[in-house]
PDB file of N, CA and C in Angstrom:
ATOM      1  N   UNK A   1      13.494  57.015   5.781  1.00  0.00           N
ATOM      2  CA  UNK A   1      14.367  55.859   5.640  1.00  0.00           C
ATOM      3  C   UNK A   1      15.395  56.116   4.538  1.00  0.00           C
ATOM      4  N   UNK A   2      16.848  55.664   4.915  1.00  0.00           N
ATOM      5  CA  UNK A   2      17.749  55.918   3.593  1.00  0.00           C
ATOM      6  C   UNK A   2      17.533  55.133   2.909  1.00  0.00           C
ATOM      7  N   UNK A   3      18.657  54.496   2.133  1.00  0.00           N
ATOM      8  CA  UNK A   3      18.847  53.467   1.078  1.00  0.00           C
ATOM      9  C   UNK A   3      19.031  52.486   1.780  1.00  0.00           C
ATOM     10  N   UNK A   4      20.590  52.466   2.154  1.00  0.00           N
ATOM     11  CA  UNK A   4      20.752  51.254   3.339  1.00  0.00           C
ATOM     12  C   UNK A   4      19.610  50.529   4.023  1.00  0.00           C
ATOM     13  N   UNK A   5      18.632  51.445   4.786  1.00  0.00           N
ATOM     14  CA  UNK A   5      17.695  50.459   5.468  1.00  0.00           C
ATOM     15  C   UNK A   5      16.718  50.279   4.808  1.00  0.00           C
ATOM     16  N   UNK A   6      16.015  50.472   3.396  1.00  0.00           N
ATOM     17  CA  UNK A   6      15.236  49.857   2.741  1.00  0.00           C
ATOM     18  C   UNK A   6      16.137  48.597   1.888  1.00  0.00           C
ATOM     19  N   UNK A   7      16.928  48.933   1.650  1.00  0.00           N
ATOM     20  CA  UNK A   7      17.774  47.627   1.289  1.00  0.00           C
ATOM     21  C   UNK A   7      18.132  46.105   2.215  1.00  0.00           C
ATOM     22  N   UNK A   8      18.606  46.567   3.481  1.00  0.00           N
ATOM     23  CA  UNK A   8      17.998  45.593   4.356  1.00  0.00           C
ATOM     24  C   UNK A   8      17.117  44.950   4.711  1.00  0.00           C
ATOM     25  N   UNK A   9      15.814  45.909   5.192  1.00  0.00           N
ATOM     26  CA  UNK A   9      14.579  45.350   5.151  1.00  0.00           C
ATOM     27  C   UNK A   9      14.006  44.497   3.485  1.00  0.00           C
ATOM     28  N   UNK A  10      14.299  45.306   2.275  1.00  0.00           N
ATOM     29  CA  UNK A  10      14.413  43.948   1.234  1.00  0.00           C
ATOM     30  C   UNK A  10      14.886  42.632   1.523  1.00  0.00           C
ATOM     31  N   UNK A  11      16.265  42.646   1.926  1.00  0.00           N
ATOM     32  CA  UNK A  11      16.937  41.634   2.795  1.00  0.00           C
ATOM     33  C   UNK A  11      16.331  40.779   2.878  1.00  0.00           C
ATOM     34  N   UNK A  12      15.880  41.283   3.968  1.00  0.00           N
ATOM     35  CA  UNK A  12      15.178  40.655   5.041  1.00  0.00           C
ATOM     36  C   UNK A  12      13.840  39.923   4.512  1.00  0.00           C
ATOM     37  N   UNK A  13      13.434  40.521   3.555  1.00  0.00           N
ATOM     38  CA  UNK A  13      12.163  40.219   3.201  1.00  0.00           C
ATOM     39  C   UNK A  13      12.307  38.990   2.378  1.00  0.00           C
ATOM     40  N   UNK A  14      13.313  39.027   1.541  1.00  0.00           N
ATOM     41  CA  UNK A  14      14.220  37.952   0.348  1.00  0.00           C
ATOM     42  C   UNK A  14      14.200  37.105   1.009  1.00  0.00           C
ATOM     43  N   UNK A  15      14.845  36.988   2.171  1.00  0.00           N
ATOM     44  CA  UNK A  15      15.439  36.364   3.380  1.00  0.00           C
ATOM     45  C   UNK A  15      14.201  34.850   3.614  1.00  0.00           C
ATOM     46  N   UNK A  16      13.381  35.926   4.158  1.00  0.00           N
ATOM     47  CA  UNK A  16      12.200  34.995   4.754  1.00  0.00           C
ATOM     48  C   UNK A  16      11.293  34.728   3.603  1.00  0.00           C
ATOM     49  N   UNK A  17      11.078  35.168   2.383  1.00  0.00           N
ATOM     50  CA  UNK A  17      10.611  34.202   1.135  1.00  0.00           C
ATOM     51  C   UNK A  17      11.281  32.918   1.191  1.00  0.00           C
ATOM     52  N   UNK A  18      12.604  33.140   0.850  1.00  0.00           N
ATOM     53  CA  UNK A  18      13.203  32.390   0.118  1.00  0.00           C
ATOM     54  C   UNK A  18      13.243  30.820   1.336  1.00  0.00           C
ATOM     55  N   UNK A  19      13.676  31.412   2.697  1.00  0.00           N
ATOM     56  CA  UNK A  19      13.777  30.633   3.987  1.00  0.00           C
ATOM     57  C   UNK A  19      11.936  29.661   3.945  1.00  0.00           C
ATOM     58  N   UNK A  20      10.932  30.459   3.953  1.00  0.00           N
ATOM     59  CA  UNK A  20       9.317  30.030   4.128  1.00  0.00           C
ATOM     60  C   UNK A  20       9.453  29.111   2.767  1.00  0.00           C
ATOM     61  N   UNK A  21       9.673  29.431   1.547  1.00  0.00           N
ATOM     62  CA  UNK A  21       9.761  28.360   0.752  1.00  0.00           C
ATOM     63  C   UNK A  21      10.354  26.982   0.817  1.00  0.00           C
ATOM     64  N   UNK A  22      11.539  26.930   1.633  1.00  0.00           N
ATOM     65  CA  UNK A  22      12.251  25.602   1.833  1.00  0.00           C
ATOM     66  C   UNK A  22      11.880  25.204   2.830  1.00  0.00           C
ATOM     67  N   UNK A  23      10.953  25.711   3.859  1.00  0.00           N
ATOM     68  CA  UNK A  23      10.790  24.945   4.971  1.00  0.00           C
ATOM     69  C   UNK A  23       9.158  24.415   4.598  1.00  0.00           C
ATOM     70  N   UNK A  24       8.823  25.095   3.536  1.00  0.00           N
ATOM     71  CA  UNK A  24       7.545  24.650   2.928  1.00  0.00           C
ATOM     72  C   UNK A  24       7.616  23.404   1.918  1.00  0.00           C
ATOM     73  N   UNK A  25       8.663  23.510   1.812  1.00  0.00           N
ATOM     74  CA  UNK A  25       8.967  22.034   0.402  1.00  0.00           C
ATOM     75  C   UNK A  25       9.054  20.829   1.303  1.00  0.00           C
ATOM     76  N   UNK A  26       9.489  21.045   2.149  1.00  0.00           N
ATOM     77  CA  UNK A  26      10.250  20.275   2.851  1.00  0.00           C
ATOM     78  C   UNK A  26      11.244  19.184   2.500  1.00  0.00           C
ATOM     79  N   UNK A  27      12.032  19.861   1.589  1.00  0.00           N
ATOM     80  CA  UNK A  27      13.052  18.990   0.659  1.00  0.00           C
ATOM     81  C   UNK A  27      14.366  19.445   1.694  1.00  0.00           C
ATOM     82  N   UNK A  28      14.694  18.199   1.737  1.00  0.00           N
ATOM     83  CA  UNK A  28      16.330  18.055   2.265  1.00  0.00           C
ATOM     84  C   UNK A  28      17.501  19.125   2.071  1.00  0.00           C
ATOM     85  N   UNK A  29      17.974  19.746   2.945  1.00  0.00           N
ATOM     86  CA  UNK A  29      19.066  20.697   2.366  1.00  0.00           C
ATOM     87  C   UNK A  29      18.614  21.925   1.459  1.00  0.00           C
ATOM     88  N   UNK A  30      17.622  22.391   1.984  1.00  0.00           N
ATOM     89  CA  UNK A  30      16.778  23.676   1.505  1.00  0.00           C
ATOM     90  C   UNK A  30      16.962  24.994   2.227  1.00  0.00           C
ATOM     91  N   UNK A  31      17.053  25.009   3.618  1.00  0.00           N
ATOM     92  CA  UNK A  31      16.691  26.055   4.422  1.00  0.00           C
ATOM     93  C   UNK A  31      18.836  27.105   4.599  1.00  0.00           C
ATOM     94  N   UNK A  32      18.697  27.771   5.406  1.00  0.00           N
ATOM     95  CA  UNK A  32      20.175  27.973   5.600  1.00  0.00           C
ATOM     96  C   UNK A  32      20.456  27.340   6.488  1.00  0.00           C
ATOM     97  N   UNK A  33      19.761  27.164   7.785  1.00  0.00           N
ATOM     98  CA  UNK A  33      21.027  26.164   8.553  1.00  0.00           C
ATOM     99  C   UNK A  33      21.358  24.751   7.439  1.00  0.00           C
ATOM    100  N   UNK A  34      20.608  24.117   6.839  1.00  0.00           N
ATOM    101  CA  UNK A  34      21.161  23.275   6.352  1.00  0.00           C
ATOM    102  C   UNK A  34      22.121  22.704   5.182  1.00  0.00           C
ATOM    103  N   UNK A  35      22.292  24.403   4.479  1.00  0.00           N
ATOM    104  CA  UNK A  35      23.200  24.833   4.145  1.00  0.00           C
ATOM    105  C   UNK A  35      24.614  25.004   4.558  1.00  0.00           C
ATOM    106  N   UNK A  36      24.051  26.146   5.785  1.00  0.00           N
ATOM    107  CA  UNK A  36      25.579  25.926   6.355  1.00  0.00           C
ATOM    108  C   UNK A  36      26.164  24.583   7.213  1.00  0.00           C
ATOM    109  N   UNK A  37      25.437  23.720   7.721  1.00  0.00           N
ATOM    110  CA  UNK A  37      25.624  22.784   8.237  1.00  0.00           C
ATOM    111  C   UNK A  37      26.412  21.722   6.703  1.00  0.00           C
ATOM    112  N   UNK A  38      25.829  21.743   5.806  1.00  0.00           N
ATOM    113  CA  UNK A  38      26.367  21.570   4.726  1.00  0.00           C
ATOM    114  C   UNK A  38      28.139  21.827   4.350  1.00  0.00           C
ATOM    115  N   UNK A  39      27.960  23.104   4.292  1.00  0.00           N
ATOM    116  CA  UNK A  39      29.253  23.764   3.692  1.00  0.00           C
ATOM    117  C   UNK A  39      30.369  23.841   4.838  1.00  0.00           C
ATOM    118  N   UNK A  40      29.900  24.046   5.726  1.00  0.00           N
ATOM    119  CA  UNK A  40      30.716  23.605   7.398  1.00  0.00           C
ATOM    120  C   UNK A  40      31.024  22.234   7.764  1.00  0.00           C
ATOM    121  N   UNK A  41      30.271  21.165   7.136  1.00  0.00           N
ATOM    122  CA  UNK A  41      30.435  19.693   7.952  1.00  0.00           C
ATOM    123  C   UNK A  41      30.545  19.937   9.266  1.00  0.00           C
ATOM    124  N   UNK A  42      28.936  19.838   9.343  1.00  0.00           N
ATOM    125  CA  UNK A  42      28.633  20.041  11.105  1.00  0.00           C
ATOM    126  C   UNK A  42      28.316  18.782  11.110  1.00  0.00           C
ATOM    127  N   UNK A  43      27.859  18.251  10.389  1.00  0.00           N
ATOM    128  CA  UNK A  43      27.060  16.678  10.145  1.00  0.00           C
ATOM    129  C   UNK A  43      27.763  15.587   9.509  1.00  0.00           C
ATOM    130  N   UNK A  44      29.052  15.816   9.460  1.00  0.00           N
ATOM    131  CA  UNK A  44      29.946  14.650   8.925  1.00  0.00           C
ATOM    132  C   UNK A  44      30.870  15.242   9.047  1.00  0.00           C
ATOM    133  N   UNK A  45      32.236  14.292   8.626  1.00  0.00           N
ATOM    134  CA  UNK A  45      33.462  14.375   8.817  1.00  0.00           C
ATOM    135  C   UNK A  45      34.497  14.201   7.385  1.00  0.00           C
ATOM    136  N   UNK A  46      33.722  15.110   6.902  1.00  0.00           N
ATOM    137  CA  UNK A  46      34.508  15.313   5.314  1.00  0.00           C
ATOM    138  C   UNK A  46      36.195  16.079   5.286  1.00  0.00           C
ATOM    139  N   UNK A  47      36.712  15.958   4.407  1.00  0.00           N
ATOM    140  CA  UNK A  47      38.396  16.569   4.919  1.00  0.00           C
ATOM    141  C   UNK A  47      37.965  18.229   5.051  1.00  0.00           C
ATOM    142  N   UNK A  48      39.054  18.123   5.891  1.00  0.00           N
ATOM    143  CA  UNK A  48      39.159  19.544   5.992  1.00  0.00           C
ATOM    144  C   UNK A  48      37.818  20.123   7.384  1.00  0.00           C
ATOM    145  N   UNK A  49      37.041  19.067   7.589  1.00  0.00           N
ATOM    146  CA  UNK A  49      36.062  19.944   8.247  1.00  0.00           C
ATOM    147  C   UNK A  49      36.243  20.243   9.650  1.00  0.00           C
ATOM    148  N   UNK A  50      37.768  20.537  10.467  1.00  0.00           N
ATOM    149  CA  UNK A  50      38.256  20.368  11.546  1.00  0.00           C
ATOM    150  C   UNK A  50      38.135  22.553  11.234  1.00  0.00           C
ATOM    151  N   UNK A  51      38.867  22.414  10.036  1.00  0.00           N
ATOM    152  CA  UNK A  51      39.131  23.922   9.521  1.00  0.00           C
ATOM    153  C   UNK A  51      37.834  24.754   9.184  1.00  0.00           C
ATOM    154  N   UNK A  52      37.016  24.431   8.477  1.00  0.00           N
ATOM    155  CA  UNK A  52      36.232  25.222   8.062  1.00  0.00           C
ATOM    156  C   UNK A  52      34.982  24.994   9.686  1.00  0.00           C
ATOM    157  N   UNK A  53      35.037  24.079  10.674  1.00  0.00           N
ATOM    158  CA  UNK A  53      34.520  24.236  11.676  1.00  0.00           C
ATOM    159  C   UNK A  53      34.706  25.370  12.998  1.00  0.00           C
ATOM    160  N   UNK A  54      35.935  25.691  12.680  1.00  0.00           N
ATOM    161  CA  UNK A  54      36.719  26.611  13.379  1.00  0.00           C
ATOM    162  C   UNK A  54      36.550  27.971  12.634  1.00  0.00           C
ATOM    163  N   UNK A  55      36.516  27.701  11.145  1.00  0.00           N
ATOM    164  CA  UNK A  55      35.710  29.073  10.489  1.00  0.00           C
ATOM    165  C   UNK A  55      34.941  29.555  11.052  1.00  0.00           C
ATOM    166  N   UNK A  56      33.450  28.959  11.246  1.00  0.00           N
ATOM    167  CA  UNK A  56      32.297  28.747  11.435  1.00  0.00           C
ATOM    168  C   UNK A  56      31.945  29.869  12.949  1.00  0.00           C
ATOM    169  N   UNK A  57      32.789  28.638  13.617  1.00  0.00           N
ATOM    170  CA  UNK A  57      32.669  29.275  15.380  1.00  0.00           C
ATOM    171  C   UNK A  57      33.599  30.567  15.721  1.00  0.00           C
ATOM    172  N   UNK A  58      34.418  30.649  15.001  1.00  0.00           N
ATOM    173  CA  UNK A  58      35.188  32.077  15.255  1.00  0.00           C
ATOM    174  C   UNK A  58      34.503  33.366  14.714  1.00  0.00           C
ATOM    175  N   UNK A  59      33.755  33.031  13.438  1.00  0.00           N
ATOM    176  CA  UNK A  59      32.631  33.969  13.013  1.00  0.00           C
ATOM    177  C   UNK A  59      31.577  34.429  13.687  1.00  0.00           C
ATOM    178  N   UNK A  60      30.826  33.472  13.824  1.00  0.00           N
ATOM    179  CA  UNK A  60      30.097  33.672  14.990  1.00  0.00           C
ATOM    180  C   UNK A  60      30.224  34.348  16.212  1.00  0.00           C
ATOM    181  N   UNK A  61      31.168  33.697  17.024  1.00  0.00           N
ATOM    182  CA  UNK A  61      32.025  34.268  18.360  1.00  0.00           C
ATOM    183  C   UNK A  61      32.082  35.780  17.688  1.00  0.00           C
ATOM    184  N   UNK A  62      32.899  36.732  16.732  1.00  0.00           N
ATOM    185  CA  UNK A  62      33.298  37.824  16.067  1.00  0.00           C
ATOM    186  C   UNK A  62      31.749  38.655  16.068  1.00  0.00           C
ATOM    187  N   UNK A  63      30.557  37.807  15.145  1.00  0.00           N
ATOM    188  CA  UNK A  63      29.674  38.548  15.284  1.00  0.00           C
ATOM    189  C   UNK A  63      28.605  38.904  16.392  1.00  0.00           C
ATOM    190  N   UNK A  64      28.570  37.849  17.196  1.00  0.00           N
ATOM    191  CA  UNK A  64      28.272  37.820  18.482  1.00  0.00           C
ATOM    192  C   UNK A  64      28.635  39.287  19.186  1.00  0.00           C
ATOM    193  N   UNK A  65      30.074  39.123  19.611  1.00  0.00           N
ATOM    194  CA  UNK A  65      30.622  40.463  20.070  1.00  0.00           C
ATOM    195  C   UNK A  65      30.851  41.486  19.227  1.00  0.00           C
ATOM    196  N   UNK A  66      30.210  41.526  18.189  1.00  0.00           N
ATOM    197  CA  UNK A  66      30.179  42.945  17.240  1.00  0.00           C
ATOM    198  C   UNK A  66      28.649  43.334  17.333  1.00  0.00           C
ATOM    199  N   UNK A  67      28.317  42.575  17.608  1.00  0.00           N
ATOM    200  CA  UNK A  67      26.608  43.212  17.834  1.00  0.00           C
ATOM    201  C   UNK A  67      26.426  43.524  19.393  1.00  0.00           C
ATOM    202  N   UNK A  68      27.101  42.530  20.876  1.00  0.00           N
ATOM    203  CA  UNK A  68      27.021  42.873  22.046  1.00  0.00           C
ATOM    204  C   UNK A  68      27.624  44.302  22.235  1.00  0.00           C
ATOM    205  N   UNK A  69      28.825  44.803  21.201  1.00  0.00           N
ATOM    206  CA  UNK A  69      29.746  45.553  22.259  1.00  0.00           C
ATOM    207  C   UNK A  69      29.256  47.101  21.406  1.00  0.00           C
ATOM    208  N   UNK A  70      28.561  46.919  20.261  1.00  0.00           N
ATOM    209  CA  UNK A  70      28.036  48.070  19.556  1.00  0.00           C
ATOM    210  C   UNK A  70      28.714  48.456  18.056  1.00  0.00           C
ATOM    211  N   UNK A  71      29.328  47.458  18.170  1.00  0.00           N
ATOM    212  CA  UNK A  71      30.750  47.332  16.887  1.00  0.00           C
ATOM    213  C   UNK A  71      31.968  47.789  17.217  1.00  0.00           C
ATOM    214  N   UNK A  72      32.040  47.927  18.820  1.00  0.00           N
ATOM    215  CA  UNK A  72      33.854  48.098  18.718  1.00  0.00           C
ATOM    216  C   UNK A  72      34.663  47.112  18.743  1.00  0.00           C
ATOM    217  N   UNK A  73      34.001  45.511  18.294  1.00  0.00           N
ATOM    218  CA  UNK A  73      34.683  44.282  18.611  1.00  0.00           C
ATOM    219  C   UNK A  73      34.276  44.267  16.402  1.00  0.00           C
TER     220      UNK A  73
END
């Protein structure tokens, strides 16, 4: 294994601590979707959230087809 993929798999590991802890508290606005649902205004209609909603889904859409096409998108 190089660096890169023990660094990921850390990641990853950070990842799901940190994720198993907030879904273990069960405190409001803990986990990442509810984060990003947060910082996106998926759940209200704060200014601006027409823009940073269109952030959101164009990212997605981008990484979507960067992982389908092998990264030539």
């Amino acid at each position: 294994m190089d660096g890169f993929t023990v660094a990921w798999v850390l990641w990853l590991v950070a990842f799901a601590i940190i994720e198993g802890l907030a879904i273990a508290r069960e405190e409001p606005g803990g986990t990442l979707s509810e984060k990003v649902w947060g910082w996106f205004s998926v759940r209200g209609k704060t200014k601006g959230y027409r823009t940073r909603r269109f952030i959101l889904l164009a990212f997605l859409a981008w990484l979507t087809l960067h992982f389908l096409t092998g990264g030539w998108v």
